[in-house]
Protein backbone atom coordinates (compact mmCIF):
# COMPACT_ATOMS: atom_id res chain seq x y z
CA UNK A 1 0.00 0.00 0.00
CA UNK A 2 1.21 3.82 -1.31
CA UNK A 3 0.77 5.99 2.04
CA UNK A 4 -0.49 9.17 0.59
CA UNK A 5 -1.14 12.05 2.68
CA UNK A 6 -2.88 15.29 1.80
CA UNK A 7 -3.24 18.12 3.22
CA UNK A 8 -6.30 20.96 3.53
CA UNK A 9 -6.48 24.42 4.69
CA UNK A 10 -9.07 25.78 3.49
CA UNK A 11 -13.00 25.53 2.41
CA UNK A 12 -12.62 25.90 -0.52
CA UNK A 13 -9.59 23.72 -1.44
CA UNK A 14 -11.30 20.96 0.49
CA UNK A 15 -14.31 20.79 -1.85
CA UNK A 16 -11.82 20.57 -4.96
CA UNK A 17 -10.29 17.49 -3.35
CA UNK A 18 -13.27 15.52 -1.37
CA UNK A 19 -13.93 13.20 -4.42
CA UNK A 20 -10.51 12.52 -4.89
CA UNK A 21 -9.98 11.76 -0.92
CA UNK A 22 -12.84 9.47 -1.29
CA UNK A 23 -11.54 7.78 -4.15
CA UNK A 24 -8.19 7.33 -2.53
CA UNK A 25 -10.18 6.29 0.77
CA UNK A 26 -11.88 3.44 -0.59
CA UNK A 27 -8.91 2.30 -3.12
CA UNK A 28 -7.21 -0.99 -1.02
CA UNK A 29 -4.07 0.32 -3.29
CA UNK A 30 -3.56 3.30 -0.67
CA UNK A 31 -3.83 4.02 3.02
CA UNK A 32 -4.95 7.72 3.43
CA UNK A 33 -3.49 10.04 6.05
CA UNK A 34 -5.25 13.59 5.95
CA UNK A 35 -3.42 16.64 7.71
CA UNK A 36 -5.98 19.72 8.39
CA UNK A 37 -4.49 23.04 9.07
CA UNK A 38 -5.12 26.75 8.45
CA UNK A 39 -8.44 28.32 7.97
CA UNK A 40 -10.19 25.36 8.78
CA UNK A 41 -9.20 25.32 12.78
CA UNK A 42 -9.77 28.43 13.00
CA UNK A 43 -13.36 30.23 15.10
CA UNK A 44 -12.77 33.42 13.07
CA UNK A 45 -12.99 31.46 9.62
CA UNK A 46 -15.94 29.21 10.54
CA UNK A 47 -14.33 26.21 12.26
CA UNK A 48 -14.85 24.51 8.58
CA UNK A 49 -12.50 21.34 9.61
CA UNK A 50 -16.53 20.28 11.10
CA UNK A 51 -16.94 19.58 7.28
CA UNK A 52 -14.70 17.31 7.12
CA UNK A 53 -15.39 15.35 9.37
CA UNK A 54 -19.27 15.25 9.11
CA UNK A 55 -18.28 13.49 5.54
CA UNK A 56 -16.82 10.84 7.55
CA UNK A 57 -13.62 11.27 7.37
CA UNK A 58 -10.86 10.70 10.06
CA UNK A 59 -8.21 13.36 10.69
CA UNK A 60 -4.82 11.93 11.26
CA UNK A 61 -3.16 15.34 12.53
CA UNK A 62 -4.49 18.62 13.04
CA UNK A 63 -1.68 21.58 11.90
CA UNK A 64 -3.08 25.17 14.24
CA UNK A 65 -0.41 28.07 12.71
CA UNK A 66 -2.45 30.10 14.84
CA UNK A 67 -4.14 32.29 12.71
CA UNK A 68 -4.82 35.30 15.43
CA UNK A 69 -4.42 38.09 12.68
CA UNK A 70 -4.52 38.83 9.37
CA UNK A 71 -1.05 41.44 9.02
CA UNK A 72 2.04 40.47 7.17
CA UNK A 73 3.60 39.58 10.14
CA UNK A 74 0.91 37.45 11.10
CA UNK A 75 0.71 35.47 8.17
CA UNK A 76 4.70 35.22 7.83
CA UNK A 77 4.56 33.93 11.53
CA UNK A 78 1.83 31.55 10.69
CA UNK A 79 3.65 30.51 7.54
CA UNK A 80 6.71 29.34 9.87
CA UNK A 81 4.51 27.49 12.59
CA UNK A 82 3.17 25.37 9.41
CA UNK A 83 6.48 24.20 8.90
CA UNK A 84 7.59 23.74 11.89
CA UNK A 85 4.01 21.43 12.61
CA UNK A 86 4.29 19.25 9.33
CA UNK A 87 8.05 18.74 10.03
CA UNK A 88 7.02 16.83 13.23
CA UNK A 89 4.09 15.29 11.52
CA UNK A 90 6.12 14.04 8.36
CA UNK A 91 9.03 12.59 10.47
CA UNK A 92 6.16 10.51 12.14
CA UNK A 93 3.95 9.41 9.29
CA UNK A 94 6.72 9.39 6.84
CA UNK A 95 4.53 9.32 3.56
CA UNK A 96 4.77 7.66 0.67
CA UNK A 97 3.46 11.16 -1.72
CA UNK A 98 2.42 13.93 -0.26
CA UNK A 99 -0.65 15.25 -2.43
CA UNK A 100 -0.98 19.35 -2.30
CA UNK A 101 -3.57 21.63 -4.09
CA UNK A 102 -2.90 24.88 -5.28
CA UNK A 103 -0.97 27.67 -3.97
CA UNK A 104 -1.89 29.46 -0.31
CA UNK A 105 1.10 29.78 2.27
CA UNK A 106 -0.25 26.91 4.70
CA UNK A 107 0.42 24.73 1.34
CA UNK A 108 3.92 26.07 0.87
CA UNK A 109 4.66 25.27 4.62
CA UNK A 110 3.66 22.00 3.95
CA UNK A 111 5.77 21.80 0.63
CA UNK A 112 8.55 23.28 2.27
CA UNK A 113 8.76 20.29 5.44
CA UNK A 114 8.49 17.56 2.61
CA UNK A 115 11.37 18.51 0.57
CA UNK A 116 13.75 18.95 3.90
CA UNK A 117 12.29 15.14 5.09
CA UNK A 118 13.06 13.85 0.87
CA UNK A 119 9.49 13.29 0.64
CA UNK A 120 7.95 13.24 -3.25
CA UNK A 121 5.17 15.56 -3.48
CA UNK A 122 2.44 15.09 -5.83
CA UNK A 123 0.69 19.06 -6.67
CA UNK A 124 -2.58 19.87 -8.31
CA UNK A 125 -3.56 22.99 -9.97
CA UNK A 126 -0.08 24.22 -10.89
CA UNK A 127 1.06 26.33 -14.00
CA UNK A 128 -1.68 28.47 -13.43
CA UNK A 129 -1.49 32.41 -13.41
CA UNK A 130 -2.83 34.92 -11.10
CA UNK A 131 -0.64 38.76 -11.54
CA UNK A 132 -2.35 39.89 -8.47
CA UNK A 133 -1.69 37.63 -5.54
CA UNK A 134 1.22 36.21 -3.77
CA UNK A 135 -0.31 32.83 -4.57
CA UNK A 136 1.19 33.69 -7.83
CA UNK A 137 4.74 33.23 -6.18
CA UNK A 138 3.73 30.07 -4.01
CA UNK A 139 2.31 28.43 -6.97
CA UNK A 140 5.45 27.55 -8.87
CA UNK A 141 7.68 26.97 -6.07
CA UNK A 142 5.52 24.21 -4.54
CA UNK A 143 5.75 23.10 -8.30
CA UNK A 144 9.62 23.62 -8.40
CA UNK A 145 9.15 21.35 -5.17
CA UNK A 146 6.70 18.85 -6.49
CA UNK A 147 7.32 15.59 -8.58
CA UNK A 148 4.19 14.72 -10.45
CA UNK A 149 1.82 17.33 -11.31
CA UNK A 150 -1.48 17.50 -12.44
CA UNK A 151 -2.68 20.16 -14.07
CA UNK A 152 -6.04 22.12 -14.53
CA UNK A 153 -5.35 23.48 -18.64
CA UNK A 154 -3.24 22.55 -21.23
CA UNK A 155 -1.72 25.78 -21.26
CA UNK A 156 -1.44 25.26 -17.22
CA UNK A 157 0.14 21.93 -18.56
CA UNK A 158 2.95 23.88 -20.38
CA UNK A 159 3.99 26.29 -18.16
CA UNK A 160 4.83 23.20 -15.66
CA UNK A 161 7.15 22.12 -17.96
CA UNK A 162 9.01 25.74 -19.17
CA UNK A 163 9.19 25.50 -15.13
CA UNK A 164 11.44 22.93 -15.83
CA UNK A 165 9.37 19.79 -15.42
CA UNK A 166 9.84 16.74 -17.36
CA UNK A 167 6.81 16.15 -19.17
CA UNK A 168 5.97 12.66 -18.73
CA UNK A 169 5.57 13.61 -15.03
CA UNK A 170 2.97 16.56 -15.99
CA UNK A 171 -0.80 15.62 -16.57
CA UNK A 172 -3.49 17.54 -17.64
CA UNK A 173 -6.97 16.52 -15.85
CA UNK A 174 -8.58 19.65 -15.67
CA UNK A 175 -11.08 20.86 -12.33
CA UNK A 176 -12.15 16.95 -11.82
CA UNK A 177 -14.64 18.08 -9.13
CA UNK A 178 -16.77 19.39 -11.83
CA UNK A 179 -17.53 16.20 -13.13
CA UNK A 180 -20.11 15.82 -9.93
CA UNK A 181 -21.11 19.41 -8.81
CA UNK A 182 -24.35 19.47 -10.58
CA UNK A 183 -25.20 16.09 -9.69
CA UNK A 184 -24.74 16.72 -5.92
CA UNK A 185 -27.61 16.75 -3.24
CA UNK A 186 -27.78 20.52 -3.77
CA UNK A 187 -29.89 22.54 -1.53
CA UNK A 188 -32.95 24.68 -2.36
CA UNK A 189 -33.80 28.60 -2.13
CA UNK A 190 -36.29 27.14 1.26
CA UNK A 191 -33.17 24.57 2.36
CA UNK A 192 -30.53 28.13 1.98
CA UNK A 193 -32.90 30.25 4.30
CA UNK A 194 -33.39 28.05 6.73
CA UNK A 195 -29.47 26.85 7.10
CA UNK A 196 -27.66 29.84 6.41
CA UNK A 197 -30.33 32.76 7.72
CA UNK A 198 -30.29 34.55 4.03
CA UNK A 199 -33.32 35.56 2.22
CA UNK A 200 -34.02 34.78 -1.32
CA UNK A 201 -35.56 38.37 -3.92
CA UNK A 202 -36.66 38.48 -7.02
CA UNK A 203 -33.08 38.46 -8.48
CA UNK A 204 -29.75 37.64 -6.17
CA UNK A 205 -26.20 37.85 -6.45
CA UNK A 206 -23.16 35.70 -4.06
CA UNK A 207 -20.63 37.84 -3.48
CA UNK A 208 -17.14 36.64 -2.30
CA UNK A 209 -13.92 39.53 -2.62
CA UNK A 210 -10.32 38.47 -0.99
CA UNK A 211 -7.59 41.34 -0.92
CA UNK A 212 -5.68 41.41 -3.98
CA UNK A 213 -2.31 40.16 -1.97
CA UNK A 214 0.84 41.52 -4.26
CA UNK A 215 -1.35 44.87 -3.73
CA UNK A 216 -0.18 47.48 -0.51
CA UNK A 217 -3.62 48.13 0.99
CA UNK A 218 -5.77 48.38 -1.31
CA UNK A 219 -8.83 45.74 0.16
CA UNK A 220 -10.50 48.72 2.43
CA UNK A 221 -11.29 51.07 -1.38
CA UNK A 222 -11.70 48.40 -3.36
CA UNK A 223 -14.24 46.46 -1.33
CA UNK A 224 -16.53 49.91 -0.79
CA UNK A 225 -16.09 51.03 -4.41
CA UNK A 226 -17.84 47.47 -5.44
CA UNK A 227 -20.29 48.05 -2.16
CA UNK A 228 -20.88 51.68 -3.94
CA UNK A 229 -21.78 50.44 -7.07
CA UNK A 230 -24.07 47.64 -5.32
CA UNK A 231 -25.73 49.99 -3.40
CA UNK A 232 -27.48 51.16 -6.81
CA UNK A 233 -29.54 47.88 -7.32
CA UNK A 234 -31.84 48.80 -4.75
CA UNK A 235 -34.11 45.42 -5.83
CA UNK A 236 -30.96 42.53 -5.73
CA UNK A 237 -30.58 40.93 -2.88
CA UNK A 238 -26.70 40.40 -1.67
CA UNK A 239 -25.68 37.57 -0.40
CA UNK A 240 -21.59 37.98 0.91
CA UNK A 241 -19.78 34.95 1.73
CA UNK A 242 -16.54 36.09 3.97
CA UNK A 243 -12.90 36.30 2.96
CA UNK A 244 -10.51 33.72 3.04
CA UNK A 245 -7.58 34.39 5.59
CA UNK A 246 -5.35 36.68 3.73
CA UNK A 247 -3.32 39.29 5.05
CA UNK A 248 -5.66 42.61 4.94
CA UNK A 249 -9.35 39.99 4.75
CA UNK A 250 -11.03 40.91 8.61
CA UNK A 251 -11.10 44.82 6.91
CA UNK A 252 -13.56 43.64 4.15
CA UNK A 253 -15.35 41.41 6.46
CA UNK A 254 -16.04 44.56 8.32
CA UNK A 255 -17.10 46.43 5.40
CA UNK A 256 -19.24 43.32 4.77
CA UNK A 257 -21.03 43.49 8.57
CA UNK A 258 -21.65 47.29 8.16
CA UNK A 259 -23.44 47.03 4.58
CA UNK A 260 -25.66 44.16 6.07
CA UNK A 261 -26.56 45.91 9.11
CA UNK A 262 -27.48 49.06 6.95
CA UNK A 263 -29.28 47.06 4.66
CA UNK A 264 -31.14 43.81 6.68
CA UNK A 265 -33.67 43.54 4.23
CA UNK A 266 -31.35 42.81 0.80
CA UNK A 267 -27.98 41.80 1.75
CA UNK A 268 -26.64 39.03 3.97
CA UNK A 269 -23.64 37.49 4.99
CA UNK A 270 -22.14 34.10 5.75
CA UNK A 271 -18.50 33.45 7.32
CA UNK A 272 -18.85 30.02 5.68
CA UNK A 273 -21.44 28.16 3.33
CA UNK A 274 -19.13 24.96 3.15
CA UNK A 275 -18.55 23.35 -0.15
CA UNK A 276 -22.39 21.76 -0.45
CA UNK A 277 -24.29 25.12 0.75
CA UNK A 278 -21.89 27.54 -1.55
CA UNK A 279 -22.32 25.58 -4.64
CA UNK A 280 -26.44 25.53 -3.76
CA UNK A 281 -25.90 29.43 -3.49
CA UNK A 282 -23.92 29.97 -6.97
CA UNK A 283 -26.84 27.59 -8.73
CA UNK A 284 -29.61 29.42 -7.40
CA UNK A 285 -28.50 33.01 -8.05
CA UNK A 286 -28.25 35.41 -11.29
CA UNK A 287 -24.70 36.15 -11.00
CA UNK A 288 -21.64 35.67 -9.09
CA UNK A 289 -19.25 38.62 -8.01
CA UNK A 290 -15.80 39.47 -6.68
CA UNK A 291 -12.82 38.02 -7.36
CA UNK A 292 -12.45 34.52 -5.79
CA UNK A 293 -11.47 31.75 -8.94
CA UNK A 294 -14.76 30.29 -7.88
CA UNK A 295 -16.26 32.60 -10.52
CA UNK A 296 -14.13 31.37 -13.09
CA UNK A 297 -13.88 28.13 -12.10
CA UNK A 298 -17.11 26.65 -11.18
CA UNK A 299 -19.60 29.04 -12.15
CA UNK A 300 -19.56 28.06 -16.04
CA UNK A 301 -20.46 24.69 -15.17
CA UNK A 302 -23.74 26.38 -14.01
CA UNK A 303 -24.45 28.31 -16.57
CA UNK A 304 -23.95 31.27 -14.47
CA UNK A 305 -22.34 34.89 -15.22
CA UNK A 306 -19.51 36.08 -12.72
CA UNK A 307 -18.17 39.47 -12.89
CA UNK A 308 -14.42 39.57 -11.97
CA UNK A 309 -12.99 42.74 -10.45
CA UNK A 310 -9.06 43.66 -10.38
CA UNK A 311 -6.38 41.82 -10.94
CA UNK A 312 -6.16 38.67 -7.93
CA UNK A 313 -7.33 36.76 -10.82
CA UNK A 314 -5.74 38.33 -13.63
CA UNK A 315 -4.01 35.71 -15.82
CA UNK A 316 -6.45 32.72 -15.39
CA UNK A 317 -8.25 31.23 -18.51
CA UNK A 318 -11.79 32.27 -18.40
CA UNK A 319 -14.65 31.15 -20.37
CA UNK A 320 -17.25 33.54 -22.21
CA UNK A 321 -19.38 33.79 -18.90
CA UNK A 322 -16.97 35.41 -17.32
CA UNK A 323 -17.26 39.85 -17.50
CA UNK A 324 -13.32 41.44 -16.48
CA UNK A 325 -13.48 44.75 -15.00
CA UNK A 326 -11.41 47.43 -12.85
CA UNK A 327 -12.12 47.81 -8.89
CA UNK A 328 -14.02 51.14 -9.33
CA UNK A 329 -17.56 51.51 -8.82
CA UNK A 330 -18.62 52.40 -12.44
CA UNK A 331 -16.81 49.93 -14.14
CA UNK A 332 -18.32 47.82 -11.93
CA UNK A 333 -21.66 49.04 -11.99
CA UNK A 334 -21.32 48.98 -15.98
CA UNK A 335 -20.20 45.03 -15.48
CA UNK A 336 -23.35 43.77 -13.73
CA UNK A 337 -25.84 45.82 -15.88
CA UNK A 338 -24.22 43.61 -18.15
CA UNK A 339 -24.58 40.52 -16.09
CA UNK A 340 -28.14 41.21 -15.33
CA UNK A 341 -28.52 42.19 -19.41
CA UNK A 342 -31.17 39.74 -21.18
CA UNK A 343 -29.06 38.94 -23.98
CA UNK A 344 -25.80 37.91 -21.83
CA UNK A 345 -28.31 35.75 -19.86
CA UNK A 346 -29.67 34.41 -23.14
CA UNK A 347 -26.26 33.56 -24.41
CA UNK A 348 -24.92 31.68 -20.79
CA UNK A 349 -26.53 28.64 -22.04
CA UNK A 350 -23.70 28.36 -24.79
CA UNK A 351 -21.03 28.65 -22.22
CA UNK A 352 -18.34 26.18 -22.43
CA UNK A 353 -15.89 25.93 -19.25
CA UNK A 354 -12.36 25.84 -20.35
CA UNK A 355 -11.68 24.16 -16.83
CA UNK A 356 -13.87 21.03 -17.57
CA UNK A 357 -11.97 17.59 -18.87
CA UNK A 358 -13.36 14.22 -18.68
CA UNK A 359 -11.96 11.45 -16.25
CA UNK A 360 -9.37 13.91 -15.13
CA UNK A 361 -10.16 11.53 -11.48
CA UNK A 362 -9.68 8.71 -13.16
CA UNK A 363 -6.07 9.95 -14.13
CA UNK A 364 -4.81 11.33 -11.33
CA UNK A 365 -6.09 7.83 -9.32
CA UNK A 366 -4.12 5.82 -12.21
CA UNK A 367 -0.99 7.78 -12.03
CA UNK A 368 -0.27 8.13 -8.14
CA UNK A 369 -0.75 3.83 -8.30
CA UNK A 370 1.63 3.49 -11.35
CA UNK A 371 4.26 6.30 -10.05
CA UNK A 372 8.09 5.14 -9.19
CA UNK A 373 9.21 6.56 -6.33
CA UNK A 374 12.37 5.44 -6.67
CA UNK A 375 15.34 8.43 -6.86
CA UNK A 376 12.20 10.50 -7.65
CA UNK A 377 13.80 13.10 -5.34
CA UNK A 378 16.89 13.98 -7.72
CA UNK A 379 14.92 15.74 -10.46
CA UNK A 380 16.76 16.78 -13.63
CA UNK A 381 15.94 19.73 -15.02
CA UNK A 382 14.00 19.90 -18.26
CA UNK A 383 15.30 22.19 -21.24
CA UNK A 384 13.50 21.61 -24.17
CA UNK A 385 11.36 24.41 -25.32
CA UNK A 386 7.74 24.91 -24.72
CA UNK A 387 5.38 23.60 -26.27
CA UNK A 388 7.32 20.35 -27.75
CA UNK A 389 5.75 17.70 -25.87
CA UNK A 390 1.62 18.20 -26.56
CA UNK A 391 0.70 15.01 -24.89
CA UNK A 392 -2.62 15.64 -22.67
CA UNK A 393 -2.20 13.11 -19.03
C-alpha cells in the first residue's frame, strides 16, 4: 500500500479534493493520512475542519499556525509554525506522496517540510497564473518542489514544464470536481434560508472579494467602491460569503457586517457556506461577483455569469461567462448591468468551461498507483522548449 497524505487548509480547497480523498479512501491500493491546518481550525474562519469530518472522514493530525491576525507579520509567523508542525508530523507518518492543491502559504509550509524530510510531493492545480496575488509566487515553487503534477489546462500543462518539469511527469486533468457538482444533493432557495439565515428576492447575487495580496492596501477602497456600485440595485438581494484568511481579509469582512446591518432587508452574509451550501448558493443566483477563482472556475459549469474585479485573478483562462473589469464603482456598476442584461443571460446557455476535462479523477487515481518513487527526489531539469511535448495526461 502507497501511504499518501494530503493536506487541507481551506474551504474551498477541500471541496476541490473531497472526491478525490474518497476515491483514494476506498482504493485498497492506498492508506490515506489527511493533515488539516489553516483556515479550517480556525473560530474566526468558521471552524470549517466540522466539514470534514461530518463526511466521515478521520483526521490523522491537526496543523493550528495560529491564525490570530490577518497582518504580514501574522501570516509570515503563521507561515513558519506550518512548517515547523508538518516537520514533526512528516518525520512521524513518513509518507509515501504527499498530495498538495494549489498555492496558499499553509500549502507552501507544507511543501517546504516535505522537501527537507526527501518526501515526493504530488501538486494539483499548478502552472496556473494569477498577476495579483502572492499565490502567484507560491504556486510555482511548490511546483519547483513537487514531482508529479497534475494540471487544470493545457496551457497550465505547459507552463509546468518551461518550469522545468519533465513532461511525462505533468498531466493535464482539468477541475475533476466538476464532473459531480451538478449532480450533488444541492440545496434549495427554502433549504438556503433556513441553514444559512439569508433571504431569497426576485433576483440575487453571491458575493465573495479576498484582498488582492501583491497589492499594498488596497482591500478597504476596493471592497466599498464594489459596495458603492451595489448599493445602486436597490431590488438585488446580496448575499456575501466572507474572505478567506489573507493578510488585509477581517477589513472587508467589516465592510461586509456594516453594509448588512445598513441594509437587513437585501444583503446578507455568511462566514462560511461549506462546499455543499456555496455551490447551492452559486446555482440558485443570477450572478456571481468578486474576485475569488470560484467565478471562473465553477460558475460556467452552471451556466452562471460572474463578474471579476481587479487583478487577484488576472491571468487565469476564463470562459465567455466570465465579465473582467477594474475595482471602481462604475466599471463595476457597468459590469453587472451587463450581467443582469437579457441577452448575456440568453447567451450563458452556450457557455463552455475551459476548466472542464473528462476522467481527469480517473487519471490522477491511475498515475499516483503506477508512479516510481524510486530516486524520484533527484529531479533533472528539463530544457526543451515549450510547447514540444503536446501530450494531454
Amino acid at each position: 500500500m502507497k501511504k499518501i497524505a494530503v493536506v487541507t487548509g481551506t474551504r474551498a480547497e477541500y471541496g476541490i479534493l473531497k472526491p478525490l480523498i474518497e476515491k483514494i479512501a476506498k482504493d485498497k491500493a492506498f492508506k490515506l493520512y489527511i493533515f488539516v491546518t489553516g483556515a479550517h481550525l480556525s473560530k474566526y474562519h468558521g471552524m470549517t475542519v466540522r466539514e470534514i469530518e461530518n463526511d466521515g472522514f478521520i483526521i490523522n493530525e491537526r496543523v493550528d499556525i495560529g491564525l490570530e491576525g490577518d497582518t504580514e507579520k501574522d501570516i509570515a509567523a503563521a507561515f513558519a509554525k506550518g512548517v515547523r508542525g508538518f516537520s514533526a508530523i512528516f518525520d512521524r507518518f513518513r509518507p509515501d506522496v504527499l498530495l498538495l492543491l494549489g498555492d496558499r502559504y499553509e500549502i507552501l509550509a507544507a511543501a517546504s517540510a516535505a522537501m527537507f524530510h526527501r518526501i515526493p510531493i504530488a501538486h494539483i492545480a499548478g502552472g496556473e497564473t494569477t498577476v495579483g496575488a502572492i499565490d502567484e509566487a507560491i504556486r510555482h515553487s511548490i511546483t519547483k518542489m513537487s514531482h508529479y503534477h497534475f494540471t487544470l489546462t493545457e496551457r497550465a500543462r505547459q507552463r509546468v514544464i518551461q518550469l522545468g518539469e519533465a513532461p511525462e511527469r505533468v498531466f493535464r486533468v482539468g477541475a475533476f470536481h466538476l464532473d459531480g457538482i451538478k449532480t450533488k444533493d444541492l440545496l434549495g432557495k427554502k433549504e438556503l434560508e433556513n441553514k444559512y439565515g439569508v433571504k431569497f428576492g426576485a433576483k440575487n447575487l453571491l458575493v465573495t472579494y479576498h484582498p488582492v495580496t501583491l497589492e499594498e492596501r488596497t482591500q478597504e477602497r476596493q471592497m466599498r467602491e464594489l459596495i458603492k456600485a451595489l448599493d445602486r440595485f436597490k431590488d438585488i438581494t446580496v448575499i456575501f460569503t466572507k474572505t478567506n484568511a489573507d493578510t488585509g481579509g477581517r477589513s472587508i469582512n467589516r465592510l461586509i457586517d456594516g453594509y448588512v446591518k445598513a441594509n437587513r432587508k437585501r444583503a446578507f452574509a455568511v462566514t462560511s457556506m461549506g462546499r455543499i451550501g456555496y455551490l447551492s448558493a452559486m446555482r440558485n443566483v443570477d450572478g456571481v461577483v468578486g474576485n475569488s477563482s470560484s467565478g471562473i472556475i465553477e460558475a460556467p459549469s452552471f451556466k452562471v455569469g460572474t463578474v471579476n474585479i481587479g487583478n487577484r485573478q488576472k491571468g487565469r483562462e476564463k470562459g465567455s461567462s466570465v465579465i473582467d473589469c477594474e475595482a471602481r464603482s462604475e466599471p463595476i456598476l457597468r459590469s453587472l448591468e451587463l450581467l443582469l442584461s437579457g441577452k448575456f443571460r440568453e447567451n450563458l446557455a452556450n457557455t463552455v468551461n475551459p476548466y472542464y476535462s473528462k476522467d481527469g479523477l480517473l487519471i490522477v487515481l491511475r498515475v499516483l498507483k503506477r508512479a516510481p518513487l524510486k530516486d524520484i527526489i533527484k529531479k533533472v531539469f528539463n530544457d526543451r522548449k515549450k510547447g514540444k511535448d503536446k501530450r494531454n495526461g
